[in-house]
N, C-alpha and C. Protein backbone atom coordinates (compact mmCIF):
# COMPACT_ATOMS: atom_id res chain seq x y z
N UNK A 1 119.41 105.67 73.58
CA UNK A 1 118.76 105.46 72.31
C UNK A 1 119.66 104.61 71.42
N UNK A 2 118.79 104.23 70.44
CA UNK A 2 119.86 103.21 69.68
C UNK A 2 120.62 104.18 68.34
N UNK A 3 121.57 103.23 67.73
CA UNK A 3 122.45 103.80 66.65
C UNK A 3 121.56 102.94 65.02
N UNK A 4 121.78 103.61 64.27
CA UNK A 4 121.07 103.63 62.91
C UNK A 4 121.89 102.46 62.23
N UNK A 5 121.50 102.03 62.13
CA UNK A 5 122.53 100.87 60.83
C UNK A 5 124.33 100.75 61.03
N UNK A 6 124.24 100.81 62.43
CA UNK A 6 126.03 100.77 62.68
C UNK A 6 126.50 102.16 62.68
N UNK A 7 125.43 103.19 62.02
CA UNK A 7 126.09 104.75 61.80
C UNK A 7 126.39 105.74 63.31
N UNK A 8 127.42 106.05 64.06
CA UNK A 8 126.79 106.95 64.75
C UNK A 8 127.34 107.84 64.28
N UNK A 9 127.39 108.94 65.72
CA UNK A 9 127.09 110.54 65.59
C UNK A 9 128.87 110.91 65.10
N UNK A 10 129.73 109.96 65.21
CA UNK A 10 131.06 110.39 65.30
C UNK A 10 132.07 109.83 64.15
N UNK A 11 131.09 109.43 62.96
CA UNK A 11 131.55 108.81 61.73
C UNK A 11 131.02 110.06 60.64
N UNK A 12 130.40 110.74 61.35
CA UNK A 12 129.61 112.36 60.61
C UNK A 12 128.64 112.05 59.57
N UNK A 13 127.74 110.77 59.58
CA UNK A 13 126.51 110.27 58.93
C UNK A 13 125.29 110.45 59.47
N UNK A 14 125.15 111.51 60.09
CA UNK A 14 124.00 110.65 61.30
C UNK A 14 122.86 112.28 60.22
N UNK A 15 123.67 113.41 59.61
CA UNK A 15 122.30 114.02 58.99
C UNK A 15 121.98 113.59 57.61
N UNK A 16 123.15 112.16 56.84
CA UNK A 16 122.93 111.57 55.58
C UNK A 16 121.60 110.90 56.46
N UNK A 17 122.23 110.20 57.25
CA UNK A 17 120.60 108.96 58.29
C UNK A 17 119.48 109.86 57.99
N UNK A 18 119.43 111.23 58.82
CA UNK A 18 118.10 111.12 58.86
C UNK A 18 117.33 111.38 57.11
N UNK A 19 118.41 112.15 56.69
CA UNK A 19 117.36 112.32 54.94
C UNK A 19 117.36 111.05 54.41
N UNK A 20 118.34 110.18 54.29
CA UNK A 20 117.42 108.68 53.82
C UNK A 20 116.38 108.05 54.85
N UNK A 21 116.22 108.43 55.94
CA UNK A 21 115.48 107.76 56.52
C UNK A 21 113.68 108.58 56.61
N UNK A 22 113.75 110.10 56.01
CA UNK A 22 113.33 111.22 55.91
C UNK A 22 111.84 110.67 54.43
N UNK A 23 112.87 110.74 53.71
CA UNK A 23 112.95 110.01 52.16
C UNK A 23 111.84 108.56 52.64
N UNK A 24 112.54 107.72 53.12
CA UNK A 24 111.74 106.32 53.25
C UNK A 24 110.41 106.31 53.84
N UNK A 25 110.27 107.32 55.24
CA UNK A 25 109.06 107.62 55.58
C UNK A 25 108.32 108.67 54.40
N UNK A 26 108.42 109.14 53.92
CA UNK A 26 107.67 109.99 52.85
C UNK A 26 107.11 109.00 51.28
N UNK A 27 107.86 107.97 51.67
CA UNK A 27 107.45 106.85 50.24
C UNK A 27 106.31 105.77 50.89
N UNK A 28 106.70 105.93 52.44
CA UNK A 28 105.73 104.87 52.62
C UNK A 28 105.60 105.41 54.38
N UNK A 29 104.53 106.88 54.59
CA UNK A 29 103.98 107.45 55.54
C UNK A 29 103.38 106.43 56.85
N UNK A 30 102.91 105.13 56.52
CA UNK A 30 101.93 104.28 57.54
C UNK A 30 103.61 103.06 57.85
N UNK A 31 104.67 103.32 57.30
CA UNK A 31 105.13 102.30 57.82
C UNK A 31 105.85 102.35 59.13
N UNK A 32 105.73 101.52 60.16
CA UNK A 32 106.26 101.63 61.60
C UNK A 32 107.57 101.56 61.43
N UNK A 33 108.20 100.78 60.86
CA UNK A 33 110.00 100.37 61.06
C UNK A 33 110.37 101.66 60.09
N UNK A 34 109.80 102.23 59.11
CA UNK A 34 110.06 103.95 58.81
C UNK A 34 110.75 104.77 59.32
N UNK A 35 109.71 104.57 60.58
CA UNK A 35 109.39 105.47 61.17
C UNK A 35 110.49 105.42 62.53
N UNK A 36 110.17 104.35 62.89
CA UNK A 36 111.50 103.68 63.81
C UNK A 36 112.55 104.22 63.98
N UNK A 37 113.48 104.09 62.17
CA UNK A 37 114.62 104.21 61.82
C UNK A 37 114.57 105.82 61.80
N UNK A 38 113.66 106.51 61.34
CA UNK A 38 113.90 108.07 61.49
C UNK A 38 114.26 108.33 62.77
N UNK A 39 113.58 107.82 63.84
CA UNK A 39 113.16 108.47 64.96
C UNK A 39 114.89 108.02 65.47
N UNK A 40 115.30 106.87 65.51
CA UNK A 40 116.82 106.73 65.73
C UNK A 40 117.38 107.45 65.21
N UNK A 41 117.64 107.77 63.79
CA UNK A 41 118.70 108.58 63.03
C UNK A 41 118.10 110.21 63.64
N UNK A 42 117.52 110.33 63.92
CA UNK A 42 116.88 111.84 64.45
C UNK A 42 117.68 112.07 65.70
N UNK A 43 117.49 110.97 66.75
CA UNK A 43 118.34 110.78 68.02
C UNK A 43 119.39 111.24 68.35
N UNK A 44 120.28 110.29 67.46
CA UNK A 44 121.51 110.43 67.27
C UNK A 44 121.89 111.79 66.67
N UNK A 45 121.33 112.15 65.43
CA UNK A 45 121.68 113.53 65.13
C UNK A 45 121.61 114.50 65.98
N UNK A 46 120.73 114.53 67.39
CA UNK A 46 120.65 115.51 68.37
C UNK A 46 119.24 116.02 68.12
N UNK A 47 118.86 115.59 67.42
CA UNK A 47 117.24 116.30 66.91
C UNK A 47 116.41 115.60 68.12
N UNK A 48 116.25 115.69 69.41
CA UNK A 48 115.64 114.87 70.18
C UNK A 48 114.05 115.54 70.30
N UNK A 49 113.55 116.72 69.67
CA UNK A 49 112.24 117.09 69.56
C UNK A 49 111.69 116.06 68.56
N UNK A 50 111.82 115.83 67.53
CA UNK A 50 111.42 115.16 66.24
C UNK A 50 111.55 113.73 66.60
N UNK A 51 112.82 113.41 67.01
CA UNK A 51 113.10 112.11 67.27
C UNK A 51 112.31 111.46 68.48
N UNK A 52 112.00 112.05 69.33
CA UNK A 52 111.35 111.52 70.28
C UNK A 52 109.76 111.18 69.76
N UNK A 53 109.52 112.10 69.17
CA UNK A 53 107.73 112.54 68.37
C UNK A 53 107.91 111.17 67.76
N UNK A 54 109.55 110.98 66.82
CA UNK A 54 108.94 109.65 66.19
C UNK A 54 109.18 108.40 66.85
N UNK A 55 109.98 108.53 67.94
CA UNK A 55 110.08 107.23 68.62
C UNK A 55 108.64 107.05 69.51
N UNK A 56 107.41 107.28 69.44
CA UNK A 56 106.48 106.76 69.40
C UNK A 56 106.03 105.61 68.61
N UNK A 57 106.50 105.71 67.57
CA UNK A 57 106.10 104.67 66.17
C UNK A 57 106.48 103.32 66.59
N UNK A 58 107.54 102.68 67.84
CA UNK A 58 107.92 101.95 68.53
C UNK A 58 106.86 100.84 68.84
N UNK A 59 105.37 100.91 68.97
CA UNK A 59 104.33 100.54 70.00
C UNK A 59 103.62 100.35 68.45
N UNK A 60 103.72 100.21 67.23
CA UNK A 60 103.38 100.12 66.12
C UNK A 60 104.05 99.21 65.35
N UNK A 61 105.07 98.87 65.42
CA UNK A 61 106.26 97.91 64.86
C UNK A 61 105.75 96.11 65.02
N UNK A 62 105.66 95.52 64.53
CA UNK A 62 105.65 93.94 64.03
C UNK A 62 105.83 93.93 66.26
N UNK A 63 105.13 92.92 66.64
CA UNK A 63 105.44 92.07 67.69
C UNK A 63 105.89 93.27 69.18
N UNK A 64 105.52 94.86 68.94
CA UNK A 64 105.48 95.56 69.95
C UNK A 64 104.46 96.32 70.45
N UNK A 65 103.78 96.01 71.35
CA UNK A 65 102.60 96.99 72.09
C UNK A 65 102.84 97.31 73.31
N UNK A 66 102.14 98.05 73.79
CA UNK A 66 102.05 98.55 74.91
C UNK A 66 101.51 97.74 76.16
N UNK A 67 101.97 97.90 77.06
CA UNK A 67 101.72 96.65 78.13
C UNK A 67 100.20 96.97 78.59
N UNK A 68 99.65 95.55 78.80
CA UNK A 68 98.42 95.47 79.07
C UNK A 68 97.96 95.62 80.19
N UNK A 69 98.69 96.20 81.15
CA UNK A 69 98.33 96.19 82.44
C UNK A 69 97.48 97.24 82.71
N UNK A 70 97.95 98.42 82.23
CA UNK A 70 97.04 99.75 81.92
C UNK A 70 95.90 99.86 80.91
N UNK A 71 96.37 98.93 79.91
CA UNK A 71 95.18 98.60 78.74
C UNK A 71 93.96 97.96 79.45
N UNK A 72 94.16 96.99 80.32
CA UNK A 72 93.32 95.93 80.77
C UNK A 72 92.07 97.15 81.75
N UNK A 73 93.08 98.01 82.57
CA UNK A 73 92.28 98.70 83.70
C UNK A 73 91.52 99.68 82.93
N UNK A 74 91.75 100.22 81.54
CA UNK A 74 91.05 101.46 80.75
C UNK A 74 91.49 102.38 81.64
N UNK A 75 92.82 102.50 81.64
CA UNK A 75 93.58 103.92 82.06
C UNK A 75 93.74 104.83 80.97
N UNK A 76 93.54 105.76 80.97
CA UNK A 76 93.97 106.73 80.08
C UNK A 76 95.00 106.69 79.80
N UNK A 77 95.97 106.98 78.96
CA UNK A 77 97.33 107.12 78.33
C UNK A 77 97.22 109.02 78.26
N UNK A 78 98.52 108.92 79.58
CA UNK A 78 98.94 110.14 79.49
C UNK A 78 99.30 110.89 78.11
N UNK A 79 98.61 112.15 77.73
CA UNK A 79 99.19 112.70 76.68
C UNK A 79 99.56 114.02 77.09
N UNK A 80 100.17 114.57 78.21
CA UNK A 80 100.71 115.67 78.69
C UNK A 80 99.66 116.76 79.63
N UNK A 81 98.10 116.27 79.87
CA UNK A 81 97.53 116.80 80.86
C UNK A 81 97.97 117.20 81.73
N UNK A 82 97.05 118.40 82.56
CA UNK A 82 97.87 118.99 84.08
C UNK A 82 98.00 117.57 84.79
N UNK A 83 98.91 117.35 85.72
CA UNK A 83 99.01 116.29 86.54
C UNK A 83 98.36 116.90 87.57
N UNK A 84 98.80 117.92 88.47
CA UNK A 84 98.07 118.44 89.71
C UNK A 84 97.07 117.56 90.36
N UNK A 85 97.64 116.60 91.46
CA UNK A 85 96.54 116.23 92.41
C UNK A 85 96.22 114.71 91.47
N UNK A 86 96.77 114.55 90.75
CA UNK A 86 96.32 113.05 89.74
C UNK A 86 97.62 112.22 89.76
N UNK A 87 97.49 110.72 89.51
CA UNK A 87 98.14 109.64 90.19
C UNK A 87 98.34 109.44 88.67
N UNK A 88 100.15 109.04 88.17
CA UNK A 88 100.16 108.70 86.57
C UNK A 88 100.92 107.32 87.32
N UNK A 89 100.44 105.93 86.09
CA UNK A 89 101.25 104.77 86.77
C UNK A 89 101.97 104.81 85.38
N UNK A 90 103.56 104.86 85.58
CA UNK A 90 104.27 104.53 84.72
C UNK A 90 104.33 103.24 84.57
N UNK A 91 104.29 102.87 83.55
CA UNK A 91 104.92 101.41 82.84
C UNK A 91 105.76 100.91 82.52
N UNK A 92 106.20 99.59 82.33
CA UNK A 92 107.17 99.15 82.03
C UNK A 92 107.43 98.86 80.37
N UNK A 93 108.72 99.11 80.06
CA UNK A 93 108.99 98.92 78.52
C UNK A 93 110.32 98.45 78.54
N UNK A 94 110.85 97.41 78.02
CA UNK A 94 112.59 97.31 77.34
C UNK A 94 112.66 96.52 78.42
N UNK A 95 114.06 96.98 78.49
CA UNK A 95 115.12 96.31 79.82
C UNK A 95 115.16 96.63 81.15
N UNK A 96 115.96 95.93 81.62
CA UNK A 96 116.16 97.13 83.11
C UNK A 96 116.75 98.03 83.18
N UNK A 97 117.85 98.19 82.11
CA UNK A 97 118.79 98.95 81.77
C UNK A 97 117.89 100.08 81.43
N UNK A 98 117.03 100.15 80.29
CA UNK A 98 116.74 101.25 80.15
C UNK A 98 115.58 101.83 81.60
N UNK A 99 114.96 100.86 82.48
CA UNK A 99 114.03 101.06 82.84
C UNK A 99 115.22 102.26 84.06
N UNK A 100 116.45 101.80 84.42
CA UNK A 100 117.42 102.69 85.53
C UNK A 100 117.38 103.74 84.42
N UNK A 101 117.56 103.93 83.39
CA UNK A 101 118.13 105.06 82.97
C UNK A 101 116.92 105.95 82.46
N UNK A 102 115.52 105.84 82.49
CA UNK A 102 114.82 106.90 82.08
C UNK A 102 113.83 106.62 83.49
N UNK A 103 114.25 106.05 84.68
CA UNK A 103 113.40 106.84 86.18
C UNK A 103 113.43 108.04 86.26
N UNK A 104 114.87 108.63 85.86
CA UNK A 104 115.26 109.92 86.12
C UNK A 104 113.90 111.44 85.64
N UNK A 105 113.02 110.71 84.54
CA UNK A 105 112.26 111.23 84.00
C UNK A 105 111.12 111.76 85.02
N UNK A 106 111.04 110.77 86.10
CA UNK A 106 109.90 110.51 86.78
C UNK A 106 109.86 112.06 88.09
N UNK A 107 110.78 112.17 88.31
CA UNK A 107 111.27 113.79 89.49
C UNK A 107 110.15 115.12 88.66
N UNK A 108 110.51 114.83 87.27
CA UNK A 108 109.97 116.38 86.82
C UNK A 108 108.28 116.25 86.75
N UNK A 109 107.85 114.82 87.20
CA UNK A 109 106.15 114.77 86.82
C UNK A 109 105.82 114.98 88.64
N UNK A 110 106.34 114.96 89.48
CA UNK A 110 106.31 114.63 90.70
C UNK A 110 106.51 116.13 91.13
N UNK A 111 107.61 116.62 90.28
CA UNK A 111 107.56 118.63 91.29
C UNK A 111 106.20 118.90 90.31
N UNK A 112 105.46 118.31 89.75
CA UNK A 112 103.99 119.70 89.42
C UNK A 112 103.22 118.79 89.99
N UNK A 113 103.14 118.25 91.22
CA UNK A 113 102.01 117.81 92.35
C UNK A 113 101.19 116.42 91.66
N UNK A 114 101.97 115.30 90.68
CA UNK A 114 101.76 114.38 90.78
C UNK A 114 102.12 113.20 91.32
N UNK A 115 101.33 112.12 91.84
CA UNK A 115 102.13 111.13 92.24
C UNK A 115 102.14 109.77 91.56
N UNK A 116 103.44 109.35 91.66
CA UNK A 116 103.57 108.60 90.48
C UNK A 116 103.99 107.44 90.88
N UNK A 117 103.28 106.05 90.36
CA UNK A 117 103.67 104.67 90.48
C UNK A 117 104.11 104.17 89.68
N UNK A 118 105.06 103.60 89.74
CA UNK A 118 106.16 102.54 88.43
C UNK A 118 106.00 101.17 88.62
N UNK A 119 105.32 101.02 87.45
CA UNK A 119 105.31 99.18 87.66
C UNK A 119 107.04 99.01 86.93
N UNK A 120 107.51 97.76 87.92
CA UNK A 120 108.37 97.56 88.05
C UNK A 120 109.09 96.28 88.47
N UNK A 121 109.71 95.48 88.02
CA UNK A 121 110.33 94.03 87.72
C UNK A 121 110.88 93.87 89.28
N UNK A 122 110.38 93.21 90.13
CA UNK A 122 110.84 92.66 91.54
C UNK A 122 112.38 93.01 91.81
N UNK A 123 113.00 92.54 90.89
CA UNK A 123 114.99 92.55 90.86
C UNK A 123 115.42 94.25 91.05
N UNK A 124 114.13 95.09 90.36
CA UNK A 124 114.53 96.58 90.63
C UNK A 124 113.71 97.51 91.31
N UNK A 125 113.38 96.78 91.98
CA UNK A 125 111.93 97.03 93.15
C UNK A 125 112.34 98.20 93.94
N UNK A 126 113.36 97.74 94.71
CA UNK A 126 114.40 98.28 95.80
C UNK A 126 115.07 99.69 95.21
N UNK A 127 115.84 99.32 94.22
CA UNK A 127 116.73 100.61 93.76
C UNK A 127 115.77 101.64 93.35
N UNK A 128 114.70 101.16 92.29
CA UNK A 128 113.78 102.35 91.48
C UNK A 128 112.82 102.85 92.77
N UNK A 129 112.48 102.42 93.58
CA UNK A 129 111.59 102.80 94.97
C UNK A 129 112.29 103.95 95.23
N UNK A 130 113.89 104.18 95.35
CA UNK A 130 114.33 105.24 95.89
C UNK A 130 114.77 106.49 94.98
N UNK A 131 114.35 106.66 94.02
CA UNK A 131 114.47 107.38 92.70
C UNK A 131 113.83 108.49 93.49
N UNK A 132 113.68 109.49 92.92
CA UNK A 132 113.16 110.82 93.24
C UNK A 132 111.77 111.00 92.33
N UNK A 133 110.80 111.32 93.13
CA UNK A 133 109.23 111.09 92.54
C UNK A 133 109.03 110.29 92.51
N UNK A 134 109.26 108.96 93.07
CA UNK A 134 108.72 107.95 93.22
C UNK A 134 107.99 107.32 94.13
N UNK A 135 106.56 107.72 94.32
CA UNK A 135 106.20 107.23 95.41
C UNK A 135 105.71 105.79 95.57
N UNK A 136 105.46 104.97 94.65
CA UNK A 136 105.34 103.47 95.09
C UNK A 136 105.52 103.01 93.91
N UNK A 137 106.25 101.49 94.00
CA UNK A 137 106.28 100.71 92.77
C UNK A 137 105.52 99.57 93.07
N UNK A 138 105.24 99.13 91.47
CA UNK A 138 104.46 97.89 91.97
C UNK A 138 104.72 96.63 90.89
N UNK A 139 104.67 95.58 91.01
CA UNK A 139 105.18 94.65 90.27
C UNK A 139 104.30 94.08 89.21
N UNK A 140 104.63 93.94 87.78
CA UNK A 140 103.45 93.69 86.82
C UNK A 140 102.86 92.50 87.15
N UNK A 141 101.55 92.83 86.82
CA UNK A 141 100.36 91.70 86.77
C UNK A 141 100.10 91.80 88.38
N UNK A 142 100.16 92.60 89.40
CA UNK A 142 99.88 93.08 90.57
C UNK A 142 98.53 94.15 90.75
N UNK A 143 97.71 94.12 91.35
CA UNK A 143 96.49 95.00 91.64
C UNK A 143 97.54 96.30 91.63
N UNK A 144 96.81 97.64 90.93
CA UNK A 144 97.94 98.50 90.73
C UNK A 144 96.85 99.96 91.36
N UNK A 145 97.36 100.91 92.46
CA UNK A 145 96.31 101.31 92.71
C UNK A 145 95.22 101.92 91.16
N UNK A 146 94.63 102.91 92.02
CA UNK A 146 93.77 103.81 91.26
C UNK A 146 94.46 104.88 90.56
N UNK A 147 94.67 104.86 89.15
CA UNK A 147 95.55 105.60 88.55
C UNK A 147 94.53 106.57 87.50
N UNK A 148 94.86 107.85 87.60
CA UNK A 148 94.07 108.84 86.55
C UNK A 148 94.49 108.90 84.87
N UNK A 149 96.29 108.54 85.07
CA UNK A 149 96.61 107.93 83.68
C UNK A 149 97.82 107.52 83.46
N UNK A 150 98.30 106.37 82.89
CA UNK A 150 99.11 105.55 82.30
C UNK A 150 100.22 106.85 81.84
N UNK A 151 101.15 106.25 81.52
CA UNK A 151 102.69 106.64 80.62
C UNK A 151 103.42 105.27 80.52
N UNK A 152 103.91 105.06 79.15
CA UNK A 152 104.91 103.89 78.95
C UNK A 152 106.27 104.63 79.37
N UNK A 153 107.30 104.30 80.00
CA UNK A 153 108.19 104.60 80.64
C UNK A 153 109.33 105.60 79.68
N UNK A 154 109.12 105.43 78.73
CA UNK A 154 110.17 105.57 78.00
C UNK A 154 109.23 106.51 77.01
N UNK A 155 108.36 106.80 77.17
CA UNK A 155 107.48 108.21 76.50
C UNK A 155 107.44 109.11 77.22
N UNK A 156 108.24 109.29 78.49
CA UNK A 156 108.67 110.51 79.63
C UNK A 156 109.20 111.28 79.04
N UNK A 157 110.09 111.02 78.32
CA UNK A 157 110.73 112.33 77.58
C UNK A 157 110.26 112.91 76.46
N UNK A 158 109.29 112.37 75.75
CA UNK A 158 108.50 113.15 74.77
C UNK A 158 107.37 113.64 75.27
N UNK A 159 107.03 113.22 76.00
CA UNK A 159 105.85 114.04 76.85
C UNK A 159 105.92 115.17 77.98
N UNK A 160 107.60 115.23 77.88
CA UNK A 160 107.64 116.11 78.92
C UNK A 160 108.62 117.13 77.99
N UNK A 161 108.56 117.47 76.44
CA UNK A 161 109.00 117.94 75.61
C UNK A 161 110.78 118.28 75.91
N UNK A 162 111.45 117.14 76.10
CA UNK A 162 112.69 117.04 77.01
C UNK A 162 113.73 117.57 75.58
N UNK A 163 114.52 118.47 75.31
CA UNK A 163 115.33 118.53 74.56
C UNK A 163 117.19 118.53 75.17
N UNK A 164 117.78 118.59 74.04
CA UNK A 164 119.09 117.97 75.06
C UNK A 164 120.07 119.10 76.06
N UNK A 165 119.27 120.05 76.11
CA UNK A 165 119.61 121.02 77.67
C UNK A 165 119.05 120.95 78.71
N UNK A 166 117.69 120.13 78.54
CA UNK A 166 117.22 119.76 79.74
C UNK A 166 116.70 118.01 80.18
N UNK A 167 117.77 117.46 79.57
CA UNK A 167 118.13 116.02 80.04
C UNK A 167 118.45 116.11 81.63
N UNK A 168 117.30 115.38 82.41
CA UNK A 168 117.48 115.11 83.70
C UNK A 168 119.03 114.95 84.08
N UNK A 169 119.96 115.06 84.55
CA UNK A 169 121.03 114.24 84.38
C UNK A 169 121.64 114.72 86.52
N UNK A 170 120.90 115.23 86.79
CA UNK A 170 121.18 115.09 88.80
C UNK A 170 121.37 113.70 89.32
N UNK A 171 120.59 112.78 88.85
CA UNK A 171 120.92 111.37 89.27
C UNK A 171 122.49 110.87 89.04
N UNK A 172 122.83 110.44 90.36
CA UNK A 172 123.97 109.73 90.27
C UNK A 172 123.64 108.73 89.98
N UNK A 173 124.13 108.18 88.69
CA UNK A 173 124.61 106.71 88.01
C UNK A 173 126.04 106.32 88.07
């Protein structure tokens, strides 16, 4: 996750962050970069229930949406349904960097009997294929199978109500 205005957790600002940032969303409720900045300063403070809720606001911000690959097919957007027996295609969001560091997400949708496809950038085809719960990747703008519902990659951990005792962390990095 990112750091708030240069502030982190080890300069002892990060619970001034979230009440000015608390404050700014309460003056102006509809604004995305608000909301943004809470959801970072929330992060960092360790508040990863709240912070995650607001790092949704991400896909709302000037020049960021959600990839159209799932938009285009009218996939549902996972919002924490039983998976059991249903196919979720994760998506791609950010970097590659982040895309290695929140696969790890993908194991805990896979032990409750879903199977899960990651669209996924050719260069990390190979490595993310062998992730745990991963049963096929596929490369964007590629025929993607038959999927019951979408997840943006990096909404794994708010949808899977992840707080910081149960951060995936078995993957060797």
């Amino acid at each position: 996750m990112h750091f708030v205005s240069g502030v982190d957790r080890s300069w002892g600002f990060a619970d001034e962050a979230v009440a000015c940032q608390e404050k700014a969303v309460s003056l102006a409720p509809d604004n995305a970069e608000a909301h943004w900045n809470l959801a970072n300063a929330l992060l960092v403070a360790g508040q990863l229930e709240r912070g995650l809720a607001e790092y949704e606001w991400r896909f709302k911000r000037p020049g960021r949406a959600e990839r159209p690959a799932a938009l285009a097919l009218n996939i549902p957007r996972w919002k924490g349904e039983a998976l059991r027996g249903k196919t979720l295609l994760v998506t791609l969001e950010q970097g590659m960097g982040d895309a290695i560091h929140y696969i790890r997400f993908v194991e805990s949708i896979s032990t409750v009997g879903a199977r899960v496809v990651v669209e996924c950038v050719p260069a990390l085809a190979d490595l993310l294929s062998t992730a745990p719960g991963v049963a096929l990747v596929v490369a964007p703008g590629t025929a993607v199978p038959e999927a019951s519902y979408y997840a943006p990659l990096m909404s794994l951990p708010h949808l899977l109500g992840t707080t910081l005792d149960t951060i995936p962390a078995r993957m060797p990095y």
